[in-house]
N, C-alpha and C. Protein backbone atom coordinates (compact mmCIF):
# COMPACT_ATOMS: atom_id res chain seq x y z
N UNK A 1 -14.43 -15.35 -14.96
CA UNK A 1 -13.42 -15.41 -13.93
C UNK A 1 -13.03 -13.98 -13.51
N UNK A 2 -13.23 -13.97 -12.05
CA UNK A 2 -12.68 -12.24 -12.07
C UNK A 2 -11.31 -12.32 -11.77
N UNK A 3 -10.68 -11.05 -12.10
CA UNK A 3 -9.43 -10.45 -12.43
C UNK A 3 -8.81 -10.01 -11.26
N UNK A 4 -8.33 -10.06 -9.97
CA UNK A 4 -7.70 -10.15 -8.66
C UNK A 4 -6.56 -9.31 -8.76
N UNK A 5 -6.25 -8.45 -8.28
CA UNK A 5 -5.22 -7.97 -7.60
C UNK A 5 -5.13 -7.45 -6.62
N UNK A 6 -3.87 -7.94 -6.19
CA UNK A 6 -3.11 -7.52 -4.50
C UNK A 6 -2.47 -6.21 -4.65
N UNK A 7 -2.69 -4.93 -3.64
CA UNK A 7 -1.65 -4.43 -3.42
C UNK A 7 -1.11 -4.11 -2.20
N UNK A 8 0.18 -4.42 -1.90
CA UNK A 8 0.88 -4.83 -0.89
C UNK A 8 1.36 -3.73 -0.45
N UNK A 9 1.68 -3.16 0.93
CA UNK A 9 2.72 -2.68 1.31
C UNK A 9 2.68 -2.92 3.52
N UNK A 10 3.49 -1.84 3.40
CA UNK A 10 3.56 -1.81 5.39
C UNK A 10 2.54 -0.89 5.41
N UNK A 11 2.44 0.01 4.62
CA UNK A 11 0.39 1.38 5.20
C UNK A 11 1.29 1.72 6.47
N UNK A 12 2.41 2.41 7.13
CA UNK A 12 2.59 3.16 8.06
C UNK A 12 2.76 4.42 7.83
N UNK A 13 1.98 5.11 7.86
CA UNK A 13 -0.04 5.04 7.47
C UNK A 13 0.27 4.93 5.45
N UNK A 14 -1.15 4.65 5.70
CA UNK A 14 -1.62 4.95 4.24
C UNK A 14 -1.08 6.52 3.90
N UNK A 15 -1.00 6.62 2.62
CA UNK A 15 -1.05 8.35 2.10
C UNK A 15 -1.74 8.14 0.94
N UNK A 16 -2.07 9.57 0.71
CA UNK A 16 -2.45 9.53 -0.43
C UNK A 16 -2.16 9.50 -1.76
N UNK A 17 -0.90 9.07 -1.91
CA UNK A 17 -0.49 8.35 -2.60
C UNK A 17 -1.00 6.55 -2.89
N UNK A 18 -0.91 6.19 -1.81
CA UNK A 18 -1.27 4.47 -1.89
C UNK A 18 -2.68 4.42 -2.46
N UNK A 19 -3.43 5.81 -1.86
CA UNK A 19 -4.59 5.84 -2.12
C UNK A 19 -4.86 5.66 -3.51
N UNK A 20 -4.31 6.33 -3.95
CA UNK A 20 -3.99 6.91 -5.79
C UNK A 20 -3.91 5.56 -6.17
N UNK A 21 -3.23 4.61 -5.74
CA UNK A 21 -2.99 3.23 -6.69
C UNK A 21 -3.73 2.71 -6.04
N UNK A 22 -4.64 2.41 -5.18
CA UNK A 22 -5.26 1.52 -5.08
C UNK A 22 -6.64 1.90 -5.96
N UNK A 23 -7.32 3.38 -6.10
CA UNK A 23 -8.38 3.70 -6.44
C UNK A 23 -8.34 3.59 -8.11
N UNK A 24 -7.08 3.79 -8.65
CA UNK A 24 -6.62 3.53 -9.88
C UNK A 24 -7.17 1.46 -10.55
N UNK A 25 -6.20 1.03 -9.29
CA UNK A 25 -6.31 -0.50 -9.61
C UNK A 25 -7.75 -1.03 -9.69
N UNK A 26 -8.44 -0.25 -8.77
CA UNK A 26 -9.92 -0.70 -8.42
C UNK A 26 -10.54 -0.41 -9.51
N UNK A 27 -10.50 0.38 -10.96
CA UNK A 27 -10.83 0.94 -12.00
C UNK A 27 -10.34 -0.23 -13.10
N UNK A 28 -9.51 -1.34 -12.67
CA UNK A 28 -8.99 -2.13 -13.86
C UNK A 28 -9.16 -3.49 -13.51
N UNK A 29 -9.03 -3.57 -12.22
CA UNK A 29 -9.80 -5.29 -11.51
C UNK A 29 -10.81 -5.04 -11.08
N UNK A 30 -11.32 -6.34 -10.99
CA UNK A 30 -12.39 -6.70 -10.55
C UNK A 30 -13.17 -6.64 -9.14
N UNK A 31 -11.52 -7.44 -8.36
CA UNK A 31 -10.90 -6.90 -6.95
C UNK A 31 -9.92 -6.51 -6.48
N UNK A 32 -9.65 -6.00 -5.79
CA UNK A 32 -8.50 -5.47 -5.31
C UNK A 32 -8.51 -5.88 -3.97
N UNK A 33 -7.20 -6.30 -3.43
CA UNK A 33 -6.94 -6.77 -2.13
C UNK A 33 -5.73 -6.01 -1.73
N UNK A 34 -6.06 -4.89 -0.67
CA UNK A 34 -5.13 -4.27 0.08
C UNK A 34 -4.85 -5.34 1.04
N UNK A 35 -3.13 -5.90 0.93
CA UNK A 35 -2.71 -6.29 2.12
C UNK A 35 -1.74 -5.49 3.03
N UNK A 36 -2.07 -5.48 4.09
CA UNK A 36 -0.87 -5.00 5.01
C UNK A 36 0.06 -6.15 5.24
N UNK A 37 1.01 -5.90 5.13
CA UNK A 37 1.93 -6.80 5.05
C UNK A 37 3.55 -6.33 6.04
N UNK A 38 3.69 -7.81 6.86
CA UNK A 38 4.57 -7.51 7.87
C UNK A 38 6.08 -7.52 7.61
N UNK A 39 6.47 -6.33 7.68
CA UNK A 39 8.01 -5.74 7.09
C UNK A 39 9.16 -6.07 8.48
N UNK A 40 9.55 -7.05 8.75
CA UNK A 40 10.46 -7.00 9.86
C UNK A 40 11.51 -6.23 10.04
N UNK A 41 11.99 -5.56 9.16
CA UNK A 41 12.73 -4.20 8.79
C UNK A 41 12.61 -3.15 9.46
N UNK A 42 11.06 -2.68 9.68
CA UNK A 42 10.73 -1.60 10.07
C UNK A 42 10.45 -1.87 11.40
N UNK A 43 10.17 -0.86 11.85
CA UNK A 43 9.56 -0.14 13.45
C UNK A 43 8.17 0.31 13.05
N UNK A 44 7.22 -0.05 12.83
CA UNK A 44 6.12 0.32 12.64
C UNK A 44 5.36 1.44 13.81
N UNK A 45 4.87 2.71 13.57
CA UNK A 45 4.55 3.69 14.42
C UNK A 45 3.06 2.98 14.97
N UNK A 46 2.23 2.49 13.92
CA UNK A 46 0.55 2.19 13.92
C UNK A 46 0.76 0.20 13.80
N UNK A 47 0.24 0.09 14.83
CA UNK A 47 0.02 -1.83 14.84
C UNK A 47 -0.76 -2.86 13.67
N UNK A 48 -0.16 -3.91 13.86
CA UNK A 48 -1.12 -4.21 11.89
C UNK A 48 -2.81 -4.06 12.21
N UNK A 49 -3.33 -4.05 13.09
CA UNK A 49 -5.11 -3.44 13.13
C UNK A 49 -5.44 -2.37 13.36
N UNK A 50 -4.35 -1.11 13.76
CA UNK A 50 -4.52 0.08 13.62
C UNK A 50 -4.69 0.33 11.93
N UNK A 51 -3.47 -0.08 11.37
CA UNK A 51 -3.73 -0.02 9.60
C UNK A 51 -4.38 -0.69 9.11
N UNK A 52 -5.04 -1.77 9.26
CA UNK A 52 -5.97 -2.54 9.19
C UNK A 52 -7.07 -1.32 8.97
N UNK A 53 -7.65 -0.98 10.22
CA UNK A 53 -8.74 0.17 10.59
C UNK A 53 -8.41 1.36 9.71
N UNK A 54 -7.49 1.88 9.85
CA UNK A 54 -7.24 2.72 8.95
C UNK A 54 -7.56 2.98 7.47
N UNK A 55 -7.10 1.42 6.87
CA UNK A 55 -7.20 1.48 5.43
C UNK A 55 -8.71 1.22 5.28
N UNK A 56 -9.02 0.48 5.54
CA UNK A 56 -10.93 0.34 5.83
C UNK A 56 -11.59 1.62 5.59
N UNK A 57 -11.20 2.30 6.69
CA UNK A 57 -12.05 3.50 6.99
C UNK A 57 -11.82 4.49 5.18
N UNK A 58 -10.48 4.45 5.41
CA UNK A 58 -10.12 5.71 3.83
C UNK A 58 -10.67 4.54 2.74
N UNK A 59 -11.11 3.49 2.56
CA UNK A 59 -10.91 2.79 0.69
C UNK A 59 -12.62 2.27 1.21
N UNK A 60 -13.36 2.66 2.32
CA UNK A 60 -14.62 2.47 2.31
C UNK A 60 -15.69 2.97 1.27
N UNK A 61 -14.86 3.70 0.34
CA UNK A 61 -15.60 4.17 -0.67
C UNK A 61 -15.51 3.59 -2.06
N UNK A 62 -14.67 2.44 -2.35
CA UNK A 62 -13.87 1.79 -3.35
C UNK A 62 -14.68 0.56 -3.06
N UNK A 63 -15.72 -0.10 -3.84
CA UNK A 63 -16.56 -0.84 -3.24
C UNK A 63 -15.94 -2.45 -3.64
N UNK A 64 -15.00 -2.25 -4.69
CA UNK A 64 -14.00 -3.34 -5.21
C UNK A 64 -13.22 -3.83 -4.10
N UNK A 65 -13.04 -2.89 -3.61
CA UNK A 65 -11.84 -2.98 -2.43
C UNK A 65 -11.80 -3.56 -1.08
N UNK A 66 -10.38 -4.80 -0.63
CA UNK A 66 -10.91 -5.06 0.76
C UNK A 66 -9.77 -4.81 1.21
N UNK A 67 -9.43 -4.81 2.66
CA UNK A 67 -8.40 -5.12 3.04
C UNK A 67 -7.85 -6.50 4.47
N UNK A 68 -6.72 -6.49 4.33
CA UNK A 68 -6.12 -8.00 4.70
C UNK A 68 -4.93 -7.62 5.05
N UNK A 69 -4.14 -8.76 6.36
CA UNK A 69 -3.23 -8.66 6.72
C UNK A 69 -2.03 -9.89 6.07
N UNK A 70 -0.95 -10.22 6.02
CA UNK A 70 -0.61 -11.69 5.75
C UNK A 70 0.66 -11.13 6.34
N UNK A 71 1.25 -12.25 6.59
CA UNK A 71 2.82 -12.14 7.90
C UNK A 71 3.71 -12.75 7.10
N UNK A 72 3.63 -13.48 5.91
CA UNK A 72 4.27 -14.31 5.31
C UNK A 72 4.91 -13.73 3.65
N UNK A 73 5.24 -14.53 3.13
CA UNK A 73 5.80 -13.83 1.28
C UNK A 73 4.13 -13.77 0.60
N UNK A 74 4.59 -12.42 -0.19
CA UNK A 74 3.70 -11.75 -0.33
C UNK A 74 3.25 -12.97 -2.05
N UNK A 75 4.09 -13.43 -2.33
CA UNK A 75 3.34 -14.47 -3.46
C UNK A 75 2.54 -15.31 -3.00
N UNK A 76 3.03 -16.10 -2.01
CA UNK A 76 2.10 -17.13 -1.19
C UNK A 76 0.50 -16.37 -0.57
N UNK A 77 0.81 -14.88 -0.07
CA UNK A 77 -0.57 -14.31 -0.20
C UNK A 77 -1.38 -14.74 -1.67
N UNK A 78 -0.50 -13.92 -2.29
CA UNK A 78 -1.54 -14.33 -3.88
C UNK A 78 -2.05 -15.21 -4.59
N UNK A 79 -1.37 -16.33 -3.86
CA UNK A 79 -1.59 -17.43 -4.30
C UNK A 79 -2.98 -17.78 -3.78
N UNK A 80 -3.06 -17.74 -2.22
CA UNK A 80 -4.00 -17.90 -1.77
C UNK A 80 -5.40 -17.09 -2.17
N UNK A 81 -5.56 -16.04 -1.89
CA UNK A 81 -6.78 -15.59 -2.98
C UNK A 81 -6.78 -15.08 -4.13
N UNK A 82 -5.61 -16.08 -4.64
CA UNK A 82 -6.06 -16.45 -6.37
C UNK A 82 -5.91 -15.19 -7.15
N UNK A 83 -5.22 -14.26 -6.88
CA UNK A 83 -4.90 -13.31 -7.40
C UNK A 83 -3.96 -13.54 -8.89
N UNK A 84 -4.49 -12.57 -9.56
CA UNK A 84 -3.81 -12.57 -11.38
C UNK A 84 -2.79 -11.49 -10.96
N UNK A 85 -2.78 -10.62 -10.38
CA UNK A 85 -1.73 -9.28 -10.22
C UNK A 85 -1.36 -9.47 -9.20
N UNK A 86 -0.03 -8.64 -8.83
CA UNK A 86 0.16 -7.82 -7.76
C UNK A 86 0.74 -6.44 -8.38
N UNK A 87 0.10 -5.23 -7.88
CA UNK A 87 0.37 -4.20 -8.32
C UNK A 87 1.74 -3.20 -6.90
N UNK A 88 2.45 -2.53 -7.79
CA UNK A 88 3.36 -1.45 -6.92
C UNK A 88 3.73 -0.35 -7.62
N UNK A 89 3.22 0.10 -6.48
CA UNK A 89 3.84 2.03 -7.09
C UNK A 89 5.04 2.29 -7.08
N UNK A 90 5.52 3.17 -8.33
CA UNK A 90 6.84 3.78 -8.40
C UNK A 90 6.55 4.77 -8.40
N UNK A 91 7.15 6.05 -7.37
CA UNK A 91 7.29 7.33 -7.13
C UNK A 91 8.70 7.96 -8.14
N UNK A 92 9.48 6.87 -8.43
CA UNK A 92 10.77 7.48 -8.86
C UNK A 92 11.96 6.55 -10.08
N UNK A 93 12.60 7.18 -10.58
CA UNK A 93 13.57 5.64 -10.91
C UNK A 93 14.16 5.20 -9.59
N UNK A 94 14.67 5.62 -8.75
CA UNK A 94 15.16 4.68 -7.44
C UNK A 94 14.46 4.03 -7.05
N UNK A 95 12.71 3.58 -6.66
CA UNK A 95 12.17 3.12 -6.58
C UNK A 95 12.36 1.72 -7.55
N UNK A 96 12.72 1.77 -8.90
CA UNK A 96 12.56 0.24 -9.82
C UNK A 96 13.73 -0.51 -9.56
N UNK A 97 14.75 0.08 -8.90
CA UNK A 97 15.29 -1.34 -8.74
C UNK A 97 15.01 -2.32 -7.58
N UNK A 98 14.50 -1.72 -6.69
CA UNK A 98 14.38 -2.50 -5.52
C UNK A 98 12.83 -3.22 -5.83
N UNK A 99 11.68 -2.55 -6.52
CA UNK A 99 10.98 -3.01 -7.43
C UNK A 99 11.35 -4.39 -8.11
N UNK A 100 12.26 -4.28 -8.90
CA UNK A 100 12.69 -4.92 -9.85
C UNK A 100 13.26 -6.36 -9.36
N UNK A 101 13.90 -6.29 -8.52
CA UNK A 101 14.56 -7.12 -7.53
C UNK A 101 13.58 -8.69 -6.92
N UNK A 102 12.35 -7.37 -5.99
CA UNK A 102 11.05 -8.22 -5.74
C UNK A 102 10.17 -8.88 -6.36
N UNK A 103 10.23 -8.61 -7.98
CA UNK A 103 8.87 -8.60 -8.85
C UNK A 103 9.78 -10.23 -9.25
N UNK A 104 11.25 -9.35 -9.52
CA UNK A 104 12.02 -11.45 -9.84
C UNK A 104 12.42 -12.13 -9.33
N UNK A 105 12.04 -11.78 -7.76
CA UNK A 105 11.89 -13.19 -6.71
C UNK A 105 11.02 -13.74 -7.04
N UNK A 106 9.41 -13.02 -7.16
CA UNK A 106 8.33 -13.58 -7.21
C UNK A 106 8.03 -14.16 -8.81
N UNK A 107 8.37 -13.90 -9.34
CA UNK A 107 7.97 -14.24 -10.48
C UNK A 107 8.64 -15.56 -10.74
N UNK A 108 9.98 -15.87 -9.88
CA UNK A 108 11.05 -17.41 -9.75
C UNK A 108 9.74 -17.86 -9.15
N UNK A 109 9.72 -17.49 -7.69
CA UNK A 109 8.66 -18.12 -6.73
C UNK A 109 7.14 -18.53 -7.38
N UNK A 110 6.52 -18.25 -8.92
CA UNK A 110 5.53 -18.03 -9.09
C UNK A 110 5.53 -17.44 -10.65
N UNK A 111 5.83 -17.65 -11.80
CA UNK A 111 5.37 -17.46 -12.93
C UNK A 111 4.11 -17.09 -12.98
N UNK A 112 3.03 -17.31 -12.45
CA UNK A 112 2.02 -17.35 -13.13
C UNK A 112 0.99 -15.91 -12.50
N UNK A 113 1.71 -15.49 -11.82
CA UNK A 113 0.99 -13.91 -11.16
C UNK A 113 2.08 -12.79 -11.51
N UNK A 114 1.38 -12.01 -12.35
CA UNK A 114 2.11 -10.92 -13.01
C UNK A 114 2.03 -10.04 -11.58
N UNK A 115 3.60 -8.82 -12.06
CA UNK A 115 3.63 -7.83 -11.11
C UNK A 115 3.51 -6.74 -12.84
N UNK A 116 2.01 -6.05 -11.87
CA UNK A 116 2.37 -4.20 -12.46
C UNK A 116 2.52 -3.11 -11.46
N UNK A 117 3.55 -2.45 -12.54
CA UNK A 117 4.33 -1.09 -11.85
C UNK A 117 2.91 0.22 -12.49
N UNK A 118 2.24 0.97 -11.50
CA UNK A 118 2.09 1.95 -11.81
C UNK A 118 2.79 2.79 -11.30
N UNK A 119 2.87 4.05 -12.36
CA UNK A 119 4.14 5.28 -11.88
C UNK A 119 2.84 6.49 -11.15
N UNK A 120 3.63 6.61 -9.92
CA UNK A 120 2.60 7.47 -8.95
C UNK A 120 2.12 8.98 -10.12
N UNK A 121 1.47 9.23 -9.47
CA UNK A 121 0.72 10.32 -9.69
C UNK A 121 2.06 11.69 -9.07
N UNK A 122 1.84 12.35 -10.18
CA UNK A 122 3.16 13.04 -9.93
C UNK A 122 3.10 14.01 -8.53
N UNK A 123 1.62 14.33 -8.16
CA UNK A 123 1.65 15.07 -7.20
C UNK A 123 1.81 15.04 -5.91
N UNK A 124 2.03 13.58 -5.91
CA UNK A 124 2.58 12.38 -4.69
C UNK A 124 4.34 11.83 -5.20
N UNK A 125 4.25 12.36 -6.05
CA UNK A 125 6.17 11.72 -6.07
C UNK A 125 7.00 12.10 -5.15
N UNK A 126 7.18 12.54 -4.46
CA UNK A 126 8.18 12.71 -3.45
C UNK A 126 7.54 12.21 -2.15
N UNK A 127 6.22 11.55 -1.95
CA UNK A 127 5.37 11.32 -0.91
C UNK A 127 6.06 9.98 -0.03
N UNK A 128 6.22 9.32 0.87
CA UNK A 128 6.68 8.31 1.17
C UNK A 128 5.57 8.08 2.86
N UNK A 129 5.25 7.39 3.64
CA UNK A 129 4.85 7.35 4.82
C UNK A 129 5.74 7.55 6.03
N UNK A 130 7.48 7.17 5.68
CA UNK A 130 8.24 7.83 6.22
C UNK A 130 8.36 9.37 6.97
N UNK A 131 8.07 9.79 5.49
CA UNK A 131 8.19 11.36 5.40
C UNK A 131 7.26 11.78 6.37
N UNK A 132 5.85 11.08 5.88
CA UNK A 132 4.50 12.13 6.73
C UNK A 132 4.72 11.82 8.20
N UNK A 133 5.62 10.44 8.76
CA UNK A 133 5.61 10.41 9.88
C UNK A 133 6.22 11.43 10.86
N UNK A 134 7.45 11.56 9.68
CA UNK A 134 8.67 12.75 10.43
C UNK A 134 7.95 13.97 10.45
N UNK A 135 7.54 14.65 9.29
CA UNK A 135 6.61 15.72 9.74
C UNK A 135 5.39 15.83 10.56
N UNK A 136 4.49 15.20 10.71
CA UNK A 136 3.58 15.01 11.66
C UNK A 136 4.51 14.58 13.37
N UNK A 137 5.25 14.59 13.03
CA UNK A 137 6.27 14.62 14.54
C UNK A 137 6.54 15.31 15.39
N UNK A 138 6.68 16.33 14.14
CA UNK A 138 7.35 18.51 14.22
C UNK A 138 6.06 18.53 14.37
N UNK A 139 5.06 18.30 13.65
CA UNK A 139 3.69 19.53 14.48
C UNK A 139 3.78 19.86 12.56
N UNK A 140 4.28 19.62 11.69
CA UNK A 140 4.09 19.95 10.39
C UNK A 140 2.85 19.68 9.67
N UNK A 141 2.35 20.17 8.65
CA UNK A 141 1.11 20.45 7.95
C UNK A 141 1.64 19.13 6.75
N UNK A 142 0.63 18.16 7.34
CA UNK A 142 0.19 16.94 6.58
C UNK A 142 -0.72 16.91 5.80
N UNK A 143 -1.64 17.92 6.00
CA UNK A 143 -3.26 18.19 5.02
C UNK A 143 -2.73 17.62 3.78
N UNK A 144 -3.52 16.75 3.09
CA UNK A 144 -3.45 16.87 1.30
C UNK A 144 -2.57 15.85 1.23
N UNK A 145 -1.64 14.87 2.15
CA UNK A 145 -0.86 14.23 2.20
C UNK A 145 -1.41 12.99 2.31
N UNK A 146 -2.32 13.16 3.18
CA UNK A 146 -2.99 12.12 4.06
C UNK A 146 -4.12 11.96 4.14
N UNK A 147 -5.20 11.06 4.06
CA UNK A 147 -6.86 11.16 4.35
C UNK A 147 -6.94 11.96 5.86
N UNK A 148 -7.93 12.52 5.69
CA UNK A 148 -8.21 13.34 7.16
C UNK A 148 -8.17 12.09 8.09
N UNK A 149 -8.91 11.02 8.04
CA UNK A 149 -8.95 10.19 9.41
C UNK A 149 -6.96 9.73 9.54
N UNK A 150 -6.33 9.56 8.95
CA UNK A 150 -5.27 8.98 8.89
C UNK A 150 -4.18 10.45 9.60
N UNK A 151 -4.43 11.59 9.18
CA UNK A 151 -3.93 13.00 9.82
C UNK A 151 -4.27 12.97 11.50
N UNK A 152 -5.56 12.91 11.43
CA UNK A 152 -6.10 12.64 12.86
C UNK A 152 -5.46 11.20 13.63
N UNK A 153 -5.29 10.57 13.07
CA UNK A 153 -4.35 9.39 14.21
C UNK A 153 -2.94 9.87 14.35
N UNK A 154 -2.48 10.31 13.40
CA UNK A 154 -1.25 10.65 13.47
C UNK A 154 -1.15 11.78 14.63
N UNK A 155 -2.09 12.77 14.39
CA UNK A 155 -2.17 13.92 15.96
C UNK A 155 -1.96 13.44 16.97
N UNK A 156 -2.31 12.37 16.95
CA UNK A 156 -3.36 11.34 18.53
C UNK A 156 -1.84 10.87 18.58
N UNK A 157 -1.41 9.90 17.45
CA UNK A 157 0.28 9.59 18.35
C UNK A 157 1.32 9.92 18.94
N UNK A 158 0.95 11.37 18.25
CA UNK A 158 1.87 12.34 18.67
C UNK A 158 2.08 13.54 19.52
N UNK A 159 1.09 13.92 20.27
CA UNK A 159 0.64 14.30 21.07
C UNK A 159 0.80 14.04 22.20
């Protein structure tokens, strides 16, 4: 039986951070399913098939790896392709409670699909997609933040 995990977020854009946990997860499942997933919260800068395209293009090298959109609760994703995990990055302790919050909705909604927390890679802890948006706004130096194709759209939006 292979070993499934989801990892979820909005990707406005990917960084390299997300990158970090997904290339990590892809090292411990079997599969990994990047979903983009629709945050009605936000204002999204990039449309869900711009990040769609996006994440494709950067995790084309992660041969575990696919990616997927779902509009709905992110358990009912998992449910559907049968996923054993859902994995989320923590950059910080402020990050675990709101973590913490989601993992015991889903886990009411769904006992039977574990959530793991990996703790980011420290050289991305302060990283957020927020952030790279606001700087890539100014004309600021994103290099090292971001996959080059994901830097390059960001030029293009902003421009």
């Amino acid at each position: 039986m292979s070993k499934i995990a989801v990892v979820p977020g909005s990707f406005d854009p990917i960084t390299m951070g997300h990158l970090d946990i997904i290339k990590r997860a892809s090292k411990i499942f079997d599969e990994v399913k990047v979903v983009v997933m629709n945050n009605s919260s936000k204002n999204p800068l990039f449309n869900i098939e711009e990040r769609i395209a996006l994440i494709s293009e950067v995790t084309d090298s992660i041969p575990n790896a696919t990616v997927d959109s779902f509009g709905g609760l992110l358990i009912d994703y998992a449910v559907e392709v049968e996923a054993n995990a859902i994995i989320r990055g923590l950059r910080a302790v402020s990050d675990f409670e709101y973590e913490m919050q989601i993992t015991s909705m889903n886990r009411f909604l769904n006992e039977d699909i574990e959530t793991l927390f990996m703790i980011s890679n420290n050289q991305y802890s302060f990283l957020s997609s927020s952030i790279v948006k606001e700087v890539a706004k100014y004309g600021g130096n994103i290099s090292g933040l971001v996959p080059a194709a994901v830097e390059k759209a960001l030029r293009k939006k902003f421009d």
